[in-house]
C-alpha atoms as a PDB file:
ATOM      1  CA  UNK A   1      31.777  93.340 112.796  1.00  0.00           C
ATOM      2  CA  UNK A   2      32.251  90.428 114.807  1.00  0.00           C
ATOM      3  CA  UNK A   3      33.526  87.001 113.403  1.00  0.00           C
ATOM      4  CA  UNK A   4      30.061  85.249 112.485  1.00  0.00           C
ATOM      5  CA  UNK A   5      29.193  81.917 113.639  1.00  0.00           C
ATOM      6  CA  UNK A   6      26.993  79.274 112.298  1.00  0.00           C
ATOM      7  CA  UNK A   7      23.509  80.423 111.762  1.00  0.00           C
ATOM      8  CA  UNK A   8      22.387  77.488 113.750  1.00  0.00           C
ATOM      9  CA  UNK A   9      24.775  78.952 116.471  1.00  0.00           C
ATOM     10  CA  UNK A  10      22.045  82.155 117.187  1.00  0.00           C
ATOM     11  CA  UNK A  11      22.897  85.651 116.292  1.00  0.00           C
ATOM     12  CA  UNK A  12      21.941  89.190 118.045  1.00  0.00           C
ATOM     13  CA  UNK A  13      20.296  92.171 115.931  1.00  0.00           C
ATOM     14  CA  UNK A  14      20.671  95.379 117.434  1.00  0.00           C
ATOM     15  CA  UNK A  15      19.632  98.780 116.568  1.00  0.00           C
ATOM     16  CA  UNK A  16      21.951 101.794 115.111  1.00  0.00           C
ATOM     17  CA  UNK A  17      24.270 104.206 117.821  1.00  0.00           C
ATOM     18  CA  UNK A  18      22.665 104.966 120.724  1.00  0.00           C
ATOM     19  CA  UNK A  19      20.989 101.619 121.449  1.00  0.00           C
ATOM     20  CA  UNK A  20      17.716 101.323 122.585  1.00  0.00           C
ATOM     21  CA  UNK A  21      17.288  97.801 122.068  1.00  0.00           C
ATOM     22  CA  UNK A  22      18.654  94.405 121.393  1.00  0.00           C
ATOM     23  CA  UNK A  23      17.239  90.986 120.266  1.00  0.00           C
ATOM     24  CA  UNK A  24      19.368  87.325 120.222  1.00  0.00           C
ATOM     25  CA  UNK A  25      18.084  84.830 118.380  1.00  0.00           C
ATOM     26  CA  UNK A  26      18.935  81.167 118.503  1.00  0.00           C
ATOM     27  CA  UNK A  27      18.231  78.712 115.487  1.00  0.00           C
ATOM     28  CA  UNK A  28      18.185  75.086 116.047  1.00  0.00           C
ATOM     29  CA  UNK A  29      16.860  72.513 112.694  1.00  0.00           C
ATOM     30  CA  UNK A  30      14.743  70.876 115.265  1.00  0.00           C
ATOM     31  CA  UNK A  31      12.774  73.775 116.409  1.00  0.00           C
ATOM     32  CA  UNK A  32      11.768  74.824 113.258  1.00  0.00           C
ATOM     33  CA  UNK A  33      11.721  78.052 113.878  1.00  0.00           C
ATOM     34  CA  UNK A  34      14.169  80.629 115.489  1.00  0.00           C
ATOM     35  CA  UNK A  35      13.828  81.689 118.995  1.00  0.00           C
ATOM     36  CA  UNK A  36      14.380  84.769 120.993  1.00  0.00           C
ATOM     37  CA  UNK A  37      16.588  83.954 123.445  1.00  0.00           C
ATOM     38  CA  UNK A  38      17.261  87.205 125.000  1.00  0.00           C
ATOM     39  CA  UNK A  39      16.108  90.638 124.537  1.00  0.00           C
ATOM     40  CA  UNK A  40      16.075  94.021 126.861  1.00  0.00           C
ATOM     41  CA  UNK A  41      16.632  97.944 126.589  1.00  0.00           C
ATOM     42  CA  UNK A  42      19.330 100.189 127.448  1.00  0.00           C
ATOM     43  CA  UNK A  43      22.114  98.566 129.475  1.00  0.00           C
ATOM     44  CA  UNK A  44      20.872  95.235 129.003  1.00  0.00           C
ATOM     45  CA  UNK A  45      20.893  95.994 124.955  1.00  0.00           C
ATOM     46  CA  UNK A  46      24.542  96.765 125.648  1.00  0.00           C
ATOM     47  CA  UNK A  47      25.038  93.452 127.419  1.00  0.00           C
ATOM     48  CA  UNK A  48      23.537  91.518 124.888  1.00  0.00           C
ATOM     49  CA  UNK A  49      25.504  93.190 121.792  1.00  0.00           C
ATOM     50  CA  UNK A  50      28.545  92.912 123.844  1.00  0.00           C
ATOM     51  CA  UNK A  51      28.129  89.291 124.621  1.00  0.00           C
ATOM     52  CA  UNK A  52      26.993  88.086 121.396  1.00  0.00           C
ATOM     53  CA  UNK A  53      30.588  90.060 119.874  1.00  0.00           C
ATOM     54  CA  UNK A  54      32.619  88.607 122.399  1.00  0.00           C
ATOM     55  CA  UNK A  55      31.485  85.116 121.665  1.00  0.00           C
ATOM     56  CA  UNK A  56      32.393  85.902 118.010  1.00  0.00           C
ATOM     57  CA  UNK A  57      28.525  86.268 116.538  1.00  0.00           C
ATOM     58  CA  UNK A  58      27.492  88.527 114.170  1.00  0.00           C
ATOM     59  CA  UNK A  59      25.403  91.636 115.465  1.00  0.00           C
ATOM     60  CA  UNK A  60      22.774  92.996 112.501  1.00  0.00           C
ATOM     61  CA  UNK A  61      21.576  96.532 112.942  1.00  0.00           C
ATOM     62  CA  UNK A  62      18.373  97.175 112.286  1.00  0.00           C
ATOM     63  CA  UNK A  63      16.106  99.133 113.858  1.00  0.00           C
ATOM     64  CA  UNK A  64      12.857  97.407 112.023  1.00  0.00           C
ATOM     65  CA  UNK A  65      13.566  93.965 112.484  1.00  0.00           C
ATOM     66  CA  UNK A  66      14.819  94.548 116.506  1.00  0.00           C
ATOM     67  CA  UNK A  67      11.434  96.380 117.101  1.00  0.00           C
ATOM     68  CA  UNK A  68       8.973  93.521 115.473  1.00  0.00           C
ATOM     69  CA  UNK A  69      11.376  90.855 117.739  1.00  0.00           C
ATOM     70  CA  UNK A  70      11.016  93.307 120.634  1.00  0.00           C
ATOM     71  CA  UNK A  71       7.182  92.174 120.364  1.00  0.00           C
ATOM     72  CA  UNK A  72       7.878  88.180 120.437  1.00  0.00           C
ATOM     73  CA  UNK A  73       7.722  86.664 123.859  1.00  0.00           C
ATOM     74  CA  UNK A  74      11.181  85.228 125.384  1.00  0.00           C
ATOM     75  CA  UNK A  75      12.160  82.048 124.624  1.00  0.00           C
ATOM     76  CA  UNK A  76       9.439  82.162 122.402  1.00  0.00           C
ATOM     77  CA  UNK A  77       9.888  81.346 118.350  1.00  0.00           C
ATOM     78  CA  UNK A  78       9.403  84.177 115.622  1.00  0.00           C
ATOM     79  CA  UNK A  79       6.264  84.475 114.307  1.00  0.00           C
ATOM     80  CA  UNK A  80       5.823  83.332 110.628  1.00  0.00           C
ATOM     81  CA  UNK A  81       5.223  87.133 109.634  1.00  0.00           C
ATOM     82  CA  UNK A  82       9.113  87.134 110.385  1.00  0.00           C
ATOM     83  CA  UNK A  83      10.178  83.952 108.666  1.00  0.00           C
ATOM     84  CA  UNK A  84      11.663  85.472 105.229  1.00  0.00           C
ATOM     85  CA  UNK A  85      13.134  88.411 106.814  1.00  0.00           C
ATOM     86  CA  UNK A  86      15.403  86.125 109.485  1.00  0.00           C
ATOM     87  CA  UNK A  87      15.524  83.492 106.494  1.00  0.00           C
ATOM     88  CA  UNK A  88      17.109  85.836 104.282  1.00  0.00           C
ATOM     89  CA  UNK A  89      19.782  87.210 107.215  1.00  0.00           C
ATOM     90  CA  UNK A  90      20.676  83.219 108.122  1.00  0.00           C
ATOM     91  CA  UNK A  91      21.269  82.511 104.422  1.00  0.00           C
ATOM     92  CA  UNK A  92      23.248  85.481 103.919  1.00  0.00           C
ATOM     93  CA  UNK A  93      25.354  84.721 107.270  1.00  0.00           C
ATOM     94  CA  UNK A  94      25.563  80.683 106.202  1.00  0.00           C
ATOM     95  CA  UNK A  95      27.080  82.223 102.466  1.00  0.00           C
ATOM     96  CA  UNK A  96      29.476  84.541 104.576  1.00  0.00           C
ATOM     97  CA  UNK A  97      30.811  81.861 107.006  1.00  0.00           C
ATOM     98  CA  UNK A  98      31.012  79.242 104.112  1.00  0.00           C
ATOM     99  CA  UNK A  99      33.222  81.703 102.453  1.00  0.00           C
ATOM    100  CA  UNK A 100      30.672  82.261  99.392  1.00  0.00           C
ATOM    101  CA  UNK A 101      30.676  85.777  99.462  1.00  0.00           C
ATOM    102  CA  UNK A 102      33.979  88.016 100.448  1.00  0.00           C
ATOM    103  CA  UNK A 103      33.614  88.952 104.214  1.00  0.00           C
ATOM    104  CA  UNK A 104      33.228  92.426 103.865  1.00  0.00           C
ATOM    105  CA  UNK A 105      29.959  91.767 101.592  1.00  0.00           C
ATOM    106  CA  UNK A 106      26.595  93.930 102.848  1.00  0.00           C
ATOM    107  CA  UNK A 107      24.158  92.261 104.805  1.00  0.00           C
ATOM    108  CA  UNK A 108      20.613  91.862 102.650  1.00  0.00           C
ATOM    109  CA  UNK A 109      17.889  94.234 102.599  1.00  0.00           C
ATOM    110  CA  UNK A 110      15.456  92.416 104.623  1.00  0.00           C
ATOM    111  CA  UNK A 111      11.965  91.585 103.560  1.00  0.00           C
ATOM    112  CA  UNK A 112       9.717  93.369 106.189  1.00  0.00           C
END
C-alpha cells in the first residue's frame, strides 16, 4: 500500500491482479463533488496505478466501484448514485492519514 495522501489530494481505485481497469479521482471542497481525472484499460490501468503509488496515493481495489467510475465521463464529477460509497473511502483515508486509525487498518466495505 502506498503512503496515502490527503483525500482532497485525489486517489486511484484499481481492480484486483490482473488489471483490467483503473479510475483516479480528484477531490477538491470547491467542486463539490469528486472528479475522474483519469481512467483507461490494460497498460494505461498500469500507468495510472503506478503513478498514483509513486506519487505516494493510496490505490483501493475494487472491482465494483472501478467498473461504475469506468461509466463516468473524464474530467467529469461522480454521479450522486456514487456519493456514499467515495464518501465513505475519503473518510476512511482522512482517519488513516490523521493517524485515527493504525495504518494497517482495512479499508471500509463500500456502500454500492
Amino acid at each position: 500500500m502506498a503512503n496515502p495522501q490527503r483525500p482532497e489530494d485525489g486517489h486511484a481505485a484499481s481492480p484486483n491482479a490482473g488489471r483490467n481497469a483503473a479510475v483516479a479521482l480528484s477531490y477538491d471542497e470547491a467542486d463539490g463533488a469528486p472528479r475522474v481525472v483519469a481512467k483507461g484499460y490494460g497498460q494505461l490501468a498500469d500507468t495510472i496505478v503506478r503513478t498514483a503509488e509513486e506519487n505516494g496515493l493510496y490505490v483501493h481495489e475494487s472491482r465494483e466501484l472501478v467498473g461504475l467510475l469506468m461509466q463516468v465521463d473524464l474530467d467529469a464529477h461522480i454521479p450522486p448514485q456514487l456519493y456514499v460509497a467515495v464518501a465513505e473511502l475519503l473518510a476512511w483515508l482522512y482517519r488513516l492519514e490523521s493517524r485515527e486509525i493504525p495504518a494497517d487498518a482495512a479499508p471500509p466495505d463500500l456502500s454500492i
